[in-house]
Structures are given as C-alpha cells and as structure tokens.
C-alpha atoms as a PDB file:
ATOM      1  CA  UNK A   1     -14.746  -6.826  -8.930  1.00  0.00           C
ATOM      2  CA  UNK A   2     -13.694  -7.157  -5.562  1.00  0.00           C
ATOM      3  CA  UNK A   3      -9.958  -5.991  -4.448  1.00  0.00           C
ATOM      4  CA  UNK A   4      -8.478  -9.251  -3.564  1.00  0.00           C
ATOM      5  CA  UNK A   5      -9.823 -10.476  -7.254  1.00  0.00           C
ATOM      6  CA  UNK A   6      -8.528  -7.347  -9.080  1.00  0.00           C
ATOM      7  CA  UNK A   7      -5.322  -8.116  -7.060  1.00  0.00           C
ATOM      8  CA  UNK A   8      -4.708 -11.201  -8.091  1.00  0.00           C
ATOM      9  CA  UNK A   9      -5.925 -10.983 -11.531  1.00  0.00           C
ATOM     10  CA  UNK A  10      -3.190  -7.808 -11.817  1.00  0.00           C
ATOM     11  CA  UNK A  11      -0.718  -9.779 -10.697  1.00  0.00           C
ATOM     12  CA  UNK A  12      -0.797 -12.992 -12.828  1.00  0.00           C
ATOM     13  CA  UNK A  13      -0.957 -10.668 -15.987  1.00  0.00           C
ATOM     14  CA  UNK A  14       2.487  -8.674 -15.205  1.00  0.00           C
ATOM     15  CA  UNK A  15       3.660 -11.894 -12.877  1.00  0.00           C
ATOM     16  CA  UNK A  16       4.470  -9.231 -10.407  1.00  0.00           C
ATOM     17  CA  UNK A  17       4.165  -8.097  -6.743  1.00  0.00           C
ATOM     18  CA  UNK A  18       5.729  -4.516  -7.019  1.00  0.00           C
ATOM     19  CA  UNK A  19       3.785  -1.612  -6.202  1.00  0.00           C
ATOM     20  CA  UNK A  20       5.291   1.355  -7.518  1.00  0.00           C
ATOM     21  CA  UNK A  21       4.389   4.540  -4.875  1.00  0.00           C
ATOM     22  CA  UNK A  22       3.411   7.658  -6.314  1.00  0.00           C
ATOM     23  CA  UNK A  23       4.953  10.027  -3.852  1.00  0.00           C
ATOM     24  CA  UNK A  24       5.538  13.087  -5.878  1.00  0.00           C
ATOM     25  CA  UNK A  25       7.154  15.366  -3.591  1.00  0.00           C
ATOM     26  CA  UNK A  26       7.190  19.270  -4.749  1.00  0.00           C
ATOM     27  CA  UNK A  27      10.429  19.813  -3.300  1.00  0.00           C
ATOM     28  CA  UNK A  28      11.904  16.953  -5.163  1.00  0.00           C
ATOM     29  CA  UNK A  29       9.931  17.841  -8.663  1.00  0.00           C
ATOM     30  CA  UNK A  30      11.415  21.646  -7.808  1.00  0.00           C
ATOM     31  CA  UNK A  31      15.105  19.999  -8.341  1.00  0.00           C
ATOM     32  CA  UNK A  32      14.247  18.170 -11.566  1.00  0.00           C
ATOM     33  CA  UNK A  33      12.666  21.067 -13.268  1.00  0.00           C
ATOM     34  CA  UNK A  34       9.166  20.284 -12.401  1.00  0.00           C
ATOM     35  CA  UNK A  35       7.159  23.177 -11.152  1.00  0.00           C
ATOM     36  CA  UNK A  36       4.645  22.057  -8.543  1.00  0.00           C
ATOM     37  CA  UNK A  37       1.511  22.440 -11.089  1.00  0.00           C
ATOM     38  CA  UNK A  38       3.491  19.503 -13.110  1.00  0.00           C
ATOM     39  CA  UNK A  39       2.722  16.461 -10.449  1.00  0.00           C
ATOM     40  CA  UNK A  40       0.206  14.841 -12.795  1.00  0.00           C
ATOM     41  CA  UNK A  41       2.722  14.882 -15.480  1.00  0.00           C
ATOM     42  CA  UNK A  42       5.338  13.320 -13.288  1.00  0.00           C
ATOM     43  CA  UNK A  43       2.833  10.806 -11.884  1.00  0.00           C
ATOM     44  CA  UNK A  44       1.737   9.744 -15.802  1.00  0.00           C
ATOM     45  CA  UNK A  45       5.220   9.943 -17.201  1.00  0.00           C
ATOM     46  CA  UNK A  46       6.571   6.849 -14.050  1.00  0.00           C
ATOM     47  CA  UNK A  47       3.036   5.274 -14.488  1.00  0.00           C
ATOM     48  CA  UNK A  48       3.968   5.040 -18.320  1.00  0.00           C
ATOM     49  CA  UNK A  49       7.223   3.683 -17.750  1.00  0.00           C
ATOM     50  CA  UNK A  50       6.509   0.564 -15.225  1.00  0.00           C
ATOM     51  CA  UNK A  51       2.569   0.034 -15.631  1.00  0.00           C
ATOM     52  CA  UNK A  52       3.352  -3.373 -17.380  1.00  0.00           C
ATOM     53  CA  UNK A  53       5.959  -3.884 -14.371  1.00  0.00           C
ATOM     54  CA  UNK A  54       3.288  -3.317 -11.355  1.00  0.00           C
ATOM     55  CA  UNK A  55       0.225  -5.265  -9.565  1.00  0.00           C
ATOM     56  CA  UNK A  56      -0.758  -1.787  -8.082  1.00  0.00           C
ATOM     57  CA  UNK A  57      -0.114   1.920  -7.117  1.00  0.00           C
ATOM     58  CA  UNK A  58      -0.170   3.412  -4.249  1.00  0.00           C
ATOM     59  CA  UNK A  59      -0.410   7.275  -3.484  1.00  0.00           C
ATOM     60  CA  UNK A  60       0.576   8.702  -0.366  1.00  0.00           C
ATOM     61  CA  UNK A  61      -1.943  12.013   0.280  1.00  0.00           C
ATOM     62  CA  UNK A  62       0.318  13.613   2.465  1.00  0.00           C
ATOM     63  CA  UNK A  63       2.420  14.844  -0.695  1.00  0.00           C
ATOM     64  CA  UNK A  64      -0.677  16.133  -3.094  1.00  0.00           C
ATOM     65  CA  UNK A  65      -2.318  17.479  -0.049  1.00  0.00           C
ATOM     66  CA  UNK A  66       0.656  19.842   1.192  1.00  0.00           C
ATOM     67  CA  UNK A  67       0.694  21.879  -1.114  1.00  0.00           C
ATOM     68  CA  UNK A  68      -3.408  22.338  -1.531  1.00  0.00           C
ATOM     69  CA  UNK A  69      -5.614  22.877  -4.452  1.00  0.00           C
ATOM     70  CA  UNK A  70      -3.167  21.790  -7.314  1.00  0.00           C
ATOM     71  CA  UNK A  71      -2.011  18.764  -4.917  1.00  0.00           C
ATOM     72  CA  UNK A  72      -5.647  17.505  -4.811  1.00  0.00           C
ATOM     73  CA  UNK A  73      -6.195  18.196  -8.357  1.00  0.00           C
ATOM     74  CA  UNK A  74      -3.132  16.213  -9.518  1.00  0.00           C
ATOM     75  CA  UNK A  75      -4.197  13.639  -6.935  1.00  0.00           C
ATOM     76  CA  UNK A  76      -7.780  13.426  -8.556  1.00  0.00           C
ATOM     77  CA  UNK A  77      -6.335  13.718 -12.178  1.00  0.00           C
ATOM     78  CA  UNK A  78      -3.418  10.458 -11.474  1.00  0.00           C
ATOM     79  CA  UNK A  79      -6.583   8.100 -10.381  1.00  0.00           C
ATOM     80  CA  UNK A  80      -8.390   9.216 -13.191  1.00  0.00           C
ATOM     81  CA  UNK A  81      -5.889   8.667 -15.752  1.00  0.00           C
ATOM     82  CA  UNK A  82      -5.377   5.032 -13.844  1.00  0.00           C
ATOM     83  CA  UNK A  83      -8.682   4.551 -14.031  1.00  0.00           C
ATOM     84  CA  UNK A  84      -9.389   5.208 -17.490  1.00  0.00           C
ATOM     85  CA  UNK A  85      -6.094   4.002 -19.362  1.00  0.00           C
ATOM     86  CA  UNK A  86      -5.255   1.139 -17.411  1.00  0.00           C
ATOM     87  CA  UNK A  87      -8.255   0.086 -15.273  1.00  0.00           C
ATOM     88  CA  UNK A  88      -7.256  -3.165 -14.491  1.00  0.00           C
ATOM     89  CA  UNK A  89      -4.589  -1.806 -12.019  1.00  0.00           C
ATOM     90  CA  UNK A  90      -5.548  -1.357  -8.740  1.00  0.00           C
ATOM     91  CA  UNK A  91      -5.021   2.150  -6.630  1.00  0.00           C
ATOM     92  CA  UNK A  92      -4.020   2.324  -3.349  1.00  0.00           C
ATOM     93  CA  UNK A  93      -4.639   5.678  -1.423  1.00  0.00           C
ATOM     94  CA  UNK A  94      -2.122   5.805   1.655  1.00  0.00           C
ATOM     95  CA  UNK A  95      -3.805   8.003   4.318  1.00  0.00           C
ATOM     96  CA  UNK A  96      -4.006   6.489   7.210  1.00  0.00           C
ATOM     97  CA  UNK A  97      -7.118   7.453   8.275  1.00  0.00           C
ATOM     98  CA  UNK A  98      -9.255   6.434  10.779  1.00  0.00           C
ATOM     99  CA  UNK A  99     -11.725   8.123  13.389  1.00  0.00           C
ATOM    100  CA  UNK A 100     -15.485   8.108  14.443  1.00  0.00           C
ATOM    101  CA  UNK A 101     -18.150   6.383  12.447  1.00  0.00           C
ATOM    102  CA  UNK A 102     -19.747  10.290  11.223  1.00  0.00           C
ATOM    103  CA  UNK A 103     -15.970  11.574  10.308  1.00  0.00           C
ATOM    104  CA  UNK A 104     -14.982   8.558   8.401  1.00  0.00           C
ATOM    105  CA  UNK A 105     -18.291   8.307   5.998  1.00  0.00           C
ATOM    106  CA  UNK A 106     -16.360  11.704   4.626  1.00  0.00           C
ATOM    107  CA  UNK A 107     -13.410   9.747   4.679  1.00  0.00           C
ATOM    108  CA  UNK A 108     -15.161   7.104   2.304  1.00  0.00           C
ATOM    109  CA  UNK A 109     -16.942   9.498   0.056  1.00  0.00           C
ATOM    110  CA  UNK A 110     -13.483  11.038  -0.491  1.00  0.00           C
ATOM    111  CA  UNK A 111     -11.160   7.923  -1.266  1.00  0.00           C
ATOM    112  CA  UNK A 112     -13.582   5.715  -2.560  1.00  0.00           C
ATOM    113  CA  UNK A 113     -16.409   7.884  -4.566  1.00  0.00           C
ATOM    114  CA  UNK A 114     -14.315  11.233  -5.263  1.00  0.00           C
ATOM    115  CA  UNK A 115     -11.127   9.659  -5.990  1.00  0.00           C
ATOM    116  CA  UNK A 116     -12.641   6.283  -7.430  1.00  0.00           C
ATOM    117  CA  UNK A 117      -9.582   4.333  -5.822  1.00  0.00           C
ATOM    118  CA  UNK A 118      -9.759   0.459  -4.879  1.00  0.00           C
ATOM    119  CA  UNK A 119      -8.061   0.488  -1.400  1.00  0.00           C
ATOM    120  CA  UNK A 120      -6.936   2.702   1.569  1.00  0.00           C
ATOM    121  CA  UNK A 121      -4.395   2.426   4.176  1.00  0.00           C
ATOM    122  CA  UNK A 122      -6.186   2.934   7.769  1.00  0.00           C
ATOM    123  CA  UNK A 123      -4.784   2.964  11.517  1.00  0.00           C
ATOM    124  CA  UNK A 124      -6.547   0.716  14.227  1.00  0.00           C
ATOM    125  CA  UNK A 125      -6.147   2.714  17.613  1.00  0.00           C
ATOM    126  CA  UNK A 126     -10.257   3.394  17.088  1.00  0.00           C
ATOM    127  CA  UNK A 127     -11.504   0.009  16.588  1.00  0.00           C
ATOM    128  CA  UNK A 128     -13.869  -1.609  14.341  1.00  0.00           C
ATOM    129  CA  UNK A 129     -16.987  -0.126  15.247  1.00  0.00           C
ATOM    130  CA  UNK A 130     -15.374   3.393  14.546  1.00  0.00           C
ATOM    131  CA  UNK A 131     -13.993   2.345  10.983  1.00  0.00           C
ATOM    132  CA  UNK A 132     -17.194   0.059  10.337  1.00  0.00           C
ATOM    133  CA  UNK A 133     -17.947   2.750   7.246  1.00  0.00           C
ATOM    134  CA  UNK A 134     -14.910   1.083   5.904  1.00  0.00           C
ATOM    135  CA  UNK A 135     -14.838  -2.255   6.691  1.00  0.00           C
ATOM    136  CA  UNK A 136     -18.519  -2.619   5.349  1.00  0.00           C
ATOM    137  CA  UNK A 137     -17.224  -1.316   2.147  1.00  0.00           C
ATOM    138  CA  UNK A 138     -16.829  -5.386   0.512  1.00  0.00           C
ATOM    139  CA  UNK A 139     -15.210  -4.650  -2.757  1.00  0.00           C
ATOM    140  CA  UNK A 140     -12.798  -2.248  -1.398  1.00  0.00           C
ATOM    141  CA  UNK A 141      -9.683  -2.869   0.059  1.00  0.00           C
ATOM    142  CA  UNK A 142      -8.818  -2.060   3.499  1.00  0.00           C
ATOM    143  CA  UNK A 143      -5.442  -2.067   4.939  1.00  0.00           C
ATOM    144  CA  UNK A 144      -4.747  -1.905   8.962  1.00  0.00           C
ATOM    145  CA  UNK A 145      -1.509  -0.710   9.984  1.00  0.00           C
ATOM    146  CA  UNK A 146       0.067  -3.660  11.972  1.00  0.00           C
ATOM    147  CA  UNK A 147       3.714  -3.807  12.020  1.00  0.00           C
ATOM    148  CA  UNK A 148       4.961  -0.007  10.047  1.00  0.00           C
ATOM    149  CA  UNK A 149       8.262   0.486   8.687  1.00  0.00           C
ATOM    150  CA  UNK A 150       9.697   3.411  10.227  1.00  0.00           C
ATOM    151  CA  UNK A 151      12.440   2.933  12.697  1.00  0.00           C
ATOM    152  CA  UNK A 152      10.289   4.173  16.351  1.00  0.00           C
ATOM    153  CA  UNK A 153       7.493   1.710  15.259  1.00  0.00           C
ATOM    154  CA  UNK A 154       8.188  -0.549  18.232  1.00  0.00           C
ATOM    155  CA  UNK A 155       7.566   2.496  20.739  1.00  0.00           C
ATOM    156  CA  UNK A 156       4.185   1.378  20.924  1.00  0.00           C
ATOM    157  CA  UNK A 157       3.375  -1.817  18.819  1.00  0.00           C
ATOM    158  CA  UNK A 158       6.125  -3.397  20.540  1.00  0.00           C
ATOM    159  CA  UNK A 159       4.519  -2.926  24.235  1.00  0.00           C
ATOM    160  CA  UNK A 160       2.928  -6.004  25.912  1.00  0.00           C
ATOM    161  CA  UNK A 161      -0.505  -6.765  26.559  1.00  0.00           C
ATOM    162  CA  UNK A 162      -1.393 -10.003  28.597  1.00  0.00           C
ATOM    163  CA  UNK A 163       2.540 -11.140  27.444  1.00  0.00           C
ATOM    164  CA  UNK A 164       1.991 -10.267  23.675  1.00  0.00           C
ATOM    165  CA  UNK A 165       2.733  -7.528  21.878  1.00  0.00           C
ATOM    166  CA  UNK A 166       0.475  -5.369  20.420  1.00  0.00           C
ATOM    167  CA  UNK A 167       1.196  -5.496  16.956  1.00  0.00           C
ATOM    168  CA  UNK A 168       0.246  -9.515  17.295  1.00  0.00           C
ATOM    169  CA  UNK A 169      -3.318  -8.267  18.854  1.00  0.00           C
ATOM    170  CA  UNK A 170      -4.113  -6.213  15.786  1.00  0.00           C
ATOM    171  CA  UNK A 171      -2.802  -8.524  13.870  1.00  0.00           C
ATOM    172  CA  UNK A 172      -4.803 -11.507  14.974  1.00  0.00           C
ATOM    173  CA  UNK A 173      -7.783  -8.951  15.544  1.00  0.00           C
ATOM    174  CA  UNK A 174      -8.133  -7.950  12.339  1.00  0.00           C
ATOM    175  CA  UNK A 175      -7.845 -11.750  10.957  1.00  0.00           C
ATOM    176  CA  UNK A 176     -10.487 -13.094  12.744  1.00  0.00           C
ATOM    177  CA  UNK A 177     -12.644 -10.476  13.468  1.00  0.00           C
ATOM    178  CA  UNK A 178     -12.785  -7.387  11.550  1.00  0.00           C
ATOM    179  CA  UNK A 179     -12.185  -9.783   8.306  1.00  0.00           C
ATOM    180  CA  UNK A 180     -15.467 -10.433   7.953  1.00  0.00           C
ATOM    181  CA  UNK A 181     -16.316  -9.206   4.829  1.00  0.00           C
ATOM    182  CA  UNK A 182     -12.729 -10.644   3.511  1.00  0.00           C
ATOM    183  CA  UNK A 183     -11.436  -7.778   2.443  1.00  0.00           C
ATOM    184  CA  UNK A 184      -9.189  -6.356   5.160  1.00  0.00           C
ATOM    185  CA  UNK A 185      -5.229  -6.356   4.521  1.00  0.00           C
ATOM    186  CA  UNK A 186      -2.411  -5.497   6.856  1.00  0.00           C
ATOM    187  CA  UNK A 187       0.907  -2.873   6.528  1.00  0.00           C
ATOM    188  CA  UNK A 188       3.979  -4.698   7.562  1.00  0.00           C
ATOM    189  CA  UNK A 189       7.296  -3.308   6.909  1.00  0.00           C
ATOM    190  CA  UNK A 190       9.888  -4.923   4.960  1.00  0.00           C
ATOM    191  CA  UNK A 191      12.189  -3.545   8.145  1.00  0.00           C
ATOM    192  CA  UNK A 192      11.271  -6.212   9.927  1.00  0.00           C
ATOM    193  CA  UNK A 193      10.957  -9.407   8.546  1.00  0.00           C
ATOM    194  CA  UNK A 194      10.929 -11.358  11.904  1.00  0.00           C
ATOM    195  CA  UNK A 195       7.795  -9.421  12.688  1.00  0.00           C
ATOM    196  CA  UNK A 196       6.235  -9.759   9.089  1.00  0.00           C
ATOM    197  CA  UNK A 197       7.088 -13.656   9.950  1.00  0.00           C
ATOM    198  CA  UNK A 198       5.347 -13.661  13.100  1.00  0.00           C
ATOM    199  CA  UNK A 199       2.489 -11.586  11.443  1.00  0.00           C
ATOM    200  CA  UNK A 200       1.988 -14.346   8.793  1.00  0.00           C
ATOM    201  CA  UNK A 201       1.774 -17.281  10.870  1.00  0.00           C
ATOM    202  CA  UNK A 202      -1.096 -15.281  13.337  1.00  0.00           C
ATOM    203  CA  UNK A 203      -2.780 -14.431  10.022  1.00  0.00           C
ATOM    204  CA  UNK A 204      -2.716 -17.624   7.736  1.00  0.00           C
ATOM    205  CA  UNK A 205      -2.024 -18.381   4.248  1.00  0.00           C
ATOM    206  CA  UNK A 206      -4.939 -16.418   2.852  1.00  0.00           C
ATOM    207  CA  UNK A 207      -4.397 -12.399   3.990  1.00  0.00           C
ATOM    208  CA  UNK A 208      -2.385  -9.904   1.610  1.00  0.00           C
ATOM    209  CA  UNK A 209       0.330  -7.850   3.372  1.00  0.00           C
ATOM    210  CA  UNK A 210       1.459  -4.350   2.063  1.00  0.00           C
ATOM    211  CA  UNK A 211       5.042  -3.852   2.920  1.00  0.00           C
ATOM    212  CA  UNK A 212       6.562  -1.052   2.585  1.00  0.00           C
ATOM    213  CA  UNK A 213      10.537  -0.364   3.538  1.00  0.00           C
ATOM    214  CA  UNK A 214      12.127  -1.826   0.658  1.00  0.00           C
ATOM    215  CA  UNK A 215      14.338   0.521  -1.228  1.00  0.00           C
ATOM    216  CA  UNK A 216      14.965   3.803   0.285  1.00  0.00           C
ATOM    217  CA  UNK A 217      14.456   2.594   3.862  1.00  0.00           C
ATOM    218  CA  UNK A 218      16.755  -0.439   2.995  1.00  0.00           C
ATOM    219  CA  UNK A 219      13.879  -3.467   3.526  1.00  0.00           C
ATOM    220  CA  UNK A 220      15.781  -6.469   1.840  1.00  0.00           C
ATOM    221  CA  UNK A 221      14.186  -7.784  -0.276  1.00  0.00           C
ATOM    222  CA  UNK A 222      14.908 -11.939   0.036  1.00  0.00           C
ATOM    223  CA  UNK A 223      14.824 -11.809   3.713  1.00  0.00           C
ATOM    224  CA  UNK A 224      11.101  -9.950   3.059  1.00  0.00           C
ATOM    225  CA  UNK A 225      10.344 -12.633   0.938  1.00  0.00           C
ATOM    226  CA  UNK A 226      11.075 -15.800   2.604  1.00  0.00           C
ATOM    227  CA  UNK A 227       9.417 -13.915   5.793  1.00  0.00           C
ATOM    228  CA  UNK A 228       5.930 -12.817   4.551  1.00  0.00           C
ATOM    229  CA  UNK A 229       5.196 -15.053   0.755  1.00  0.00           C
ATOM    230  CA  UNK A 230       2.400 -17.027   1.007  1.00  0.00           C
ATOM    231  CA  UNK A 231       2.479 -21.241  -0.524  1.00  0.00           C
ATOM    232  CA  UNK A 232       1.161 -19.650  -3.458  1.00  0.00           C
ATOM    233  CA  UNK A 233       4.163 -17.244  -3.877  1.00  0.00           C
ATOM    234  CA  UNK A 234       1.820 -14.316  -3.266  1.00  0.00           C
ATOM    235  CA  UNK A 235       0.364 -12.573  -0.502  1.00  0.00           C
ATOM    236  CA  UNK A 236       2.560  -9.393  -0.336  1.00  0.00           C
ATOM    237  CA  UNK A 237       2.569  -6.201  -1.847  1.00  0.00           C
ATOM    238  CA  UNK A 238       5.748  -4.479  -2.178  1.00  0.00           C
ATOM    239  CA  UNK A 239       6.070  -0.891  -2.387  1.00  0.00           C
ATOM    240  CA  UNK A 240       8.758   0.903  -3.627  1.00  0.00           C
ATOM    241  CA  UNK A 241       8.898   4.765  -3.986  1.00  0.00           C
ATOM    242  CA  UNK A 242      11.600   7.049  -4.097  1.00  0.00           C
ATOM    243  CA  UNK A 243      14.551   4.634  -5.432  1.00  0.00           C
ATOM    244  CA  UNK A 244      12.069   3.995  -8.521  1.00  0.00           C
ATOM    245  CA  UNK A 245      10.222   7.046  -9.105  1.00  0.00           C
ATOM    246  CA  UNK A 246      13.616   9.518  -8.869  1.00  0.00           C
ATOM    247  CA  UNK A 247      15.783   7.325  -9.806  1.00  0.00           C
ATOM    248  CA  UNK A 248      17.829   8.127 -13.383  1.00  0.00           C
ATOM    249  CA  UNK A 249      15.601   4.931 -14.982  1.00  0.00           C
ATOM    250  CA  UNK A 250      12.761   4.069 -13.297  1.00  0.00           C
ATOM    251  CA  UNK A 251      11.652   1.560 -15.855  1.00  0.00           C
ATOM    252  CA  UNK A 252      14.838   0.200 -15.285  1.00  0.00           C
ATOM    253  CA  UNK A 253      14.640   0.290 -11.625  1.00  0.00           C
ATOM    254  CA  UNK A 254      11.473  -1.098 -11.420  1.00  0.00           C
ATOM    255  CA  UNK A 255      11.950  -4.255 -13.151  1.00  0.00           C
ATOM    256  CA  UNK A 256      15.176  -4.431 -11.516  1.00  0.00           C
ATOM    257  CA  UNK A 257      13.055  -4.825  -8.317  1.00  0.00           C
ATOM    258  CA  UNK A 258      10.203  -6.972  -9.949  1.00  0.00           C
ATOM    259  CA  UNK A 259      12.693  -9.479 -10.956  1.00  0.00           C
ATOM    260  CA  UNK A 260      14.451  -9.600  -7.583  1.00  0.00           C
ATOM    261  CA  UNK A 261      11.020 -10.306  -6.035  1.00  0.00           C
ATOM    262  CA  UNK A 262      10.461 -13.335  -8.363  1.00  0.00           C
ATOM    263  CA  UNK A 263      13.537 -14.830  -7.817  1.00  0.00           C
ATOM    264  CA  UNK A 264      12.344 -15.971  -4.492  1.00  0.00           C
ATOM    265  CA  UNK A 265       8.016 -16.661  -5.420  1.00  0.00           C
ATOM    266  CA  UNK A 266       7.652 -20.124  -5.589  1.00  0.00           C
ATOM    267  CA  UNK A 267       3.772 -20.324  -7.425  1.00  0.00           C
END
C-alpha cells in the first residue's frame, strides 16, 4: 500500500490528523524514573495510550541515536512493535537526511529496509538528482523540508530569489517536479500559518503537509487549520510531542488535541 493510501485509510478509521512524536529523550526518561535502556517501554506504554487517537507516528532519530547502541535498538524495537501490533499505522522517521546519490542508498536501506518505516523527513539543499534513491522509492513517503518550525527558519528560506522567497521555490519545486511518483510531502510549521497558507495555494488541494510546532512550540492550532486543511478537511499532519508524550495524561492530552483539530475539518 502506498503512503498517501495508508494515510488516508489511517485517518478515516480514528477520524484523526494527530501525529503523536516519539521523542523519547534520556534526560527527560532520567527524571521520570526511566533508565535510558527503558525507551522502548516508554515508546509502547504512549503508543498504547493514543494509538486509537493517531493517523501516524513520527520518531525523531536524533534522540535514539545520542545515546548509541540501546538508542538504535529501542528505535528498531518501537517500529517493530508498530509494525506488528498495529500495522495499519503509518511511521514516520524524522532525520532529515539528504546527500549524494551513493550516501543516501545507505540512507534508504536504513529507514526503509532496517527500520521497515513508511516515510522519512528529508532536506532539499542537494536537489533531486542527489535524493533520487528516495524519491524513486513510490510507496514510501517522502517529506521535503519547506517552511520548518523553529524560530531562525526565515534566515535562509526567507531570502529572495528572482523576488520570491525560497521556501516558495521548494515548495513549488517539489509540487511539480520532484512529485512525480506522487509521493513527496512537505514540513511546514504550525509557527507560521501565513507561510503554510502561501505553501498550500503554490501546492494545490492534493499534497499532505507535516506540521510540526503545535504544542510545545505554541503552533495554534485553528489558525493552522484554516491556513493549511485541504476541501476535503485533510491534507495535514499534525505533530505533537513533548506536551503529549510527558504530559501527566497523555491519552488525555492527545485526544484533547485530536478533538481541537476536528473542530475546524470540514470533510
């Protein structure tokens, strides 16, 4: 099954757009009385809790990976669990990777073969040809940074080139270019919603946006909404982290969210 289809089909079942992110930090397991060999636990206990709640998951490497061997092994042992208790959710692996054609077929093997996941976040600065290993991979799903979240994103995607900026080039680029195999999705931040506005109307009705800033980073959520939604009331996947995972209730907090979100679909 293609991403987009898993997607979609993941949604309708739980009627929701929240993706939940998996981004087990040591330090903060350390303060709750996990130990640093108990991320899988953590990860299965919030994936228990909100799995009826989510259309996806999304697991940022850079907190498995810093602390080696039993990072990559709880990594490994989340997307298997996923895989084998609740299939039918799809995994996003947040590594923003990207670099020449030889490096990335590693890059593949690891995300997509090793870790059996169904999408992975990617930056643009190398252009297609470099990241054709991933764009030729059609049922996968492959998500350009465009507009991020973080607050020094406009350093550079804000610049001009020939009058627009360059987060409209990628965006646009990406679209009706490197889309080819329809199965390319943008990040656009919740932080900026006149951006993630600007972003949909380059893009169409049809692309899927993962947006992350909500919660934590204080995205809001109705301004996100009425900025990025597609006529369907779909086309946006919205990730939420640390205000779910560490919160007191993250069942609680998740559907909190979930509901907030539909409050403003309209399909």
């Amino acid at each position: 099954m293609r991403f987009q289809e898993k997607l979609e089909k993941i949604v309708r079942k739980n009627n929701s757009l929240l993706c939940v992110g998996l981004d087990s930090d040591s330090n903060r397991l350390r303060q709750m009385g996990y130990g640093e060999s108990k991320q899988f636990s953590f990860n299965k206990s919030i994936i228990e809790a909100t799995h009826d709640l989510v259309c996806s998951y999304k697991l940022n490497v850079a907190f498995y990976e810093s602390i080696g061997y039993e990072g990559v092994k709880a990594l490994k042992d989340t997307c298997d669990y996923l895989k084998k208790k609740y299939p039918e959710i799809p995994i996003i692996i947040d590594a923003k990777r990207a670099d020449i054609g030889n490096t990335n077929k590693g890059y593949v093997q690891f995300v997509f073969t090793y870790l059996g996941a169904d999408a992975v976040t990617l930056h643009p600065y190398l252009g297609s040809e470099a990241i054709g290993p991933f764009l030729e991979m059609k049922d996968k799903g492959i998500i350009i940074l465009c507009r991020t979240s973080n607050s020094g994103a406009g350093e550079f995607q804000d610049l001009k080139v020939k009058g627009r900026e360059l987060y409209k080039i990628v965006a646009e680029n990406v679209a009706k270019k490197w889309n080819r195999n329809d199965n390319c999705l943008l990040v656009v931040g919740a932080t900026y919603p006149d951006e993630l506005r600007q972003v949909r109307k380059i893009t169409g009705q049809g692309m899927w946006f993962l947006v992350p800033g909500i919660g934590a980073q204080g995205g809001d959520v109705e301004a996100t909404m009425k900025a990025g939604l597609n006529r369907k009331g779909q086309g946006l996947i919205v990730n939420s982290s640390r205000s779910i995972i560490f919160s007191d209730n993250p069942r609680r907090e998740a559907n909190k969210l979930k509901e907030e979100i539909n409050k403003y679909r309209i399909g």
